[in-house]
Protein backbone atom coordinates (compact mmCIF):
# COMPACT_ATOMS: atom_id res chain seq x y z
CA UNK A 1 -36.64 -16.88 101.76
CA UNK A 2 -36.79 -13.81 99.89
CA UNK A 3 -40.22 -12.74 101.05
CA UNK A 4 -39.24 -13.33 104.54
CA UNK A 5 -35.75 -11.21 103.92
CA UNK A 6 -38.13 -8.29 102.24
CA UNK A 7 -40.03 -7.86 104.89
CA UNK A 8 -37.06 -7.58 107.40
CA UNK A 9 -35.82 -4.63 104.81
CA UNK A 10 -39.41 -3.35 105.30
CA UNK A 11 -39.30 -3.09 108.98
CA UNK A 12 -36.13 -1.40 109.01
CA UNK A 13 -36.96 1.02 106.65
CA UNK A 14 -40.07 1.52 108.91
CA UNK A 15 -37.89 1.97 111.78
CA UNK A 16 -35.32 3.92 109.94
CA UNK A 17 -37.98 6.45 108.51
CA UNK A 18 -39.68 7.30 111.50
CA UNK A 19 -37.09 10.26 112.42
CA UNK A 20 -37.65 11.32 109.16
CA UNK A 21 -40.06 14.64 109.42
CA UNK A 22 -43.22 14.47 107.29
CA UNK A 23 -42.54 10.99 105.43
CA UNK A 24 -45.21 8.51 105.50
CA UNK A 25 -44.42 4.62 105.24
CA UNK A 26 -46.66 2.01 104.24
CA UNK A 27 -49.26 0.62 106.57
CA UNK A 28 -49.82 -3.07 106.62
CA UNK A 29 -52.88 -3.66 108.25
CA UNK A 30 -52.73 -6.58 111.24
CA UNK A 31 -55.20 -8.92 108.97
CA UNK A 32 -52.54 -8.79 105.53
CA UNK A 33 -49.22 -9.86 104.95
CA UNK A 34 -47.37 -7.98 102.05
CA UNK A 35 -44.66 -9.29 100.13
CA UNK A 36 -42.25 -6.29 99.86
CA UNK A 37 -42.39 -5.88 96.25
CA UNK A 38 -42.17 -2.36 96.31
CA UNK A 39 -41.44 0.01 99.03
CA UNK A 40 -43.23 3.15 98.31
CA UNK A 41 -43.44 6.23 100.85
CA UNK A 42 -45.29 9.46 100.81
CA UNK A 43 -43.17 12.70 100.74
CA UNK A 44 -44.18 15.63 102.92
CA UNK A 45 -46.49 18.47 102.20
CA UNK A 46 -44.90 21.08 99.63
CA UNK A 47 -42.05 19.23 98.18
CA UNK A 48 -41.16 18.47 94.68
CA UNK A 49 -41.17 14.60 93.99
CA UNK A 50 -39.16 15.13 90.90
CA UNK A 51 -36.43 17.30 92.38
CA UNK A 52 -36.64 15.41 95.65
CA UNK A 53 -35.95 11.99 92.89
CA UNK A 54 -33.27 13.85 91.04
CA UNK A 55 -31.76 14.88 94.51
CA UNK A 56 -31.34 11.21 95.71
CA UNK A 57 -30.59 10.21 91.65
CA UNK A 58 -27.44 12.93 91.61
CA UNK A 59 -26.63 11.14 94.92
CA UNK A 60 -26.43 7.92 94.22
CA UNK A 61 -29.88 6.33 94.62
CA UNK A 62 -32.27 5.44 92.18
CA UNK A 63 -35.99 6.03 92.89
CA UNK A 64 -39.42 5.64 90.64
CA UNK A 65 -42.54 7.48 91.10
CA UNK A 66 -44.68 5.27 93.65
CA UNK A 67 -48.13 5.35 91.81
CA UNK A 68 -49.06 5.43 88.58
CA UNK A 69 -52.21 7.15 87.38
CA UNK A 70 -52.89 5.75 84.01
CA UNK A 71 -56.14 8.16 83.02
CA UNK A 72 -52.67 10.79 83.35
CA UNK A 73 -50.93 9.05 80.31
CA UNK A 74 -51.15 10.29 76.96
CA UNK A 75 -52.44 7.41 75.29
CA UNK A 76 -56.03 7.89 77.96
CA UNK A 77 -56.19 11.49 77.59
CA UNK A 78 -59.77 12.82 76.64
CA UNK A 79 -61.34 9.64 77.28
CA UNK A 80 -63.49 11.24 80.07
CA UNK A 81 -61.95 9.42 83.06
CA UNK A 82 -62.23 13.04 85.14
CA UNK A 83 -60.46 13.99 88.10
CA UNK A 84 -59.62 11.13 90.70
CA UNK A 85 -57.63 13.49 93.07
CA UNK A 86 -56.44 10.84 95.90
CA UNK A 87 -55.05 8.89 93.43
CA UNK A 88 -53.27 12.11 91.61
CA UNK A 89 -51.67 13.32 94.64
CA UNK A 90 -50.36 9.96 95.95
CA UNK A 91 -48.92 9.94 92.03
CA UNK A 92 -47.58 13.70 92.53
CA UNK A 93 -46.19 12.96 96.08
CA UNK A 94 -45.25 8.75 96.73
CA UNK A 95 -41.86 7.24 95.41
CA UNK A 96 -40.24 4.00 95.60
CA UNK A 97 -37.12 3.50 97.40
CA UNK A 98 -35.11 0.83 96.88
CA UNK A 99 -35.96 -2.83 98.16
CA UNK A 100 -34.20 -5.66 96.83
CA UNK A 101 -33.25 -9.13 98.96
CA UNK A 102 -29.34 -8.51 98.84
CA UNK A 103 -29.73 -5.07 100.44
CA UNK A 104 -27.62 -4.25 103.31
CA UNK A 105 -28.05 -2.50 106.26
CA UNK A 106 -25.37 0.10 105.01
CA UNK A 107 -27.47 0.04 101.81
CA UNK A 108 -30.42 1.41 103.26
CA UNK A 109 -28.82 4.10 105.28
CA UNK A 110 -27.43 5.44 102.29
CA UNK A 111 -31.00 5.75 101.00
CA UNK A 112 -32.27 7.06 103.95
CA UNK A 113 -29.48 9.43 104.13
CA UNK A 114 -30.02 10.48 100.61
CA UNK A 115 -33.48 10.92 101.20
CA UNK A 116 -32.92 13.06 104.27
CA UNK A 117 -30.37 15.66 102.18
CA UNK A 118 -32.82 15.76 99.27
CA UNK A 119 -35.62 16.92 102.26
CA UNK A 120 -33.40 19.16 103.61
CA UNK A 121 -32.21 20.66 100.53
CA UNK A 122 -35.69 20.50 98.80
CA UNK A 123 -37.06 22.90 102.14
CA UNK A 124 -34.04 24.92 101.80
CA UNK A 125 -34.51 26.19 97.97
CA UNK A 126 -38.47 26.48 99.07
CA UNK A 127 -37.65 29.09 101.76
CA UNK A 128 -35.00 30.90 100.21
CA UNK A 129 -35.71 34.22 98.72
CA UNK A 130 -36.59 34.49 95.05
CA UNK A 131 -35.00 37.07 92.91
CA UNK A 132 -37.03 39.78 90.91
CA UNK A 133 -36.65 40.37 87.71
């Protein structure tokens, strides 16, 4: 039951994301089935995952960073792991939005929303002139 409700919050996110410029959504290949544990999307070129985090955070929605690169953390550091770069810019540029079974629909449009003025507002402060010192 809650596996099967996941996946309907999956598919509406999918749906729901699609007019969203430059955001990526999971891909579930036609041979898997996921269970919806996570929902994790990749933010467009050029934009801050922190401030686009603390954007939806200051509005309301909690998000996490969507992968975790653990030759990054301190406690592997100089262990020789090298550069993976894939995996560091899916951990620079993926967070997880909020899944949960007792999600609305009203729920997910306000993370959608909040995602959409944290794009908008992310581009904004990108484009906007910078003052010389």
């Amino acid at each position: 039951e809650i596996v099967t409700r996941r996946r309907v919050l999956a598919a509406a996110y999918d749906r729901m994301l699609a007019e969203v410029p430059g955001v990526r959504t999971p891909c579930e290949p036609a041979w898997a089935r996921g269970n919806w544990q996570s929902y994790c999307v990749r933010l467009p070129d050029g934009v801050d995952q922190q401030r686009i985090m603390q954007s939806m955070l200051d509005g309301g929605v909690a998000t996490r960073r969507g992968v975790m690169c653990s030759h990054l953390e301190a406690p592997y550091a100089g262990m020789g792991v090298g550069s993976l770069p894939h995996s560091e810019q899916a951990h620079r540029r993926c967070i997880l939005l909020p899944l949960y079974p007792q999600m609305t629909q009203g729920d997910q449009h306000e993370v959608v929303d909040a995602l959409r003025l944290a794009l908008v507002a992310e581009r904004w402060a990108a484009s906007a002139p910078r003052e010389v010192a």
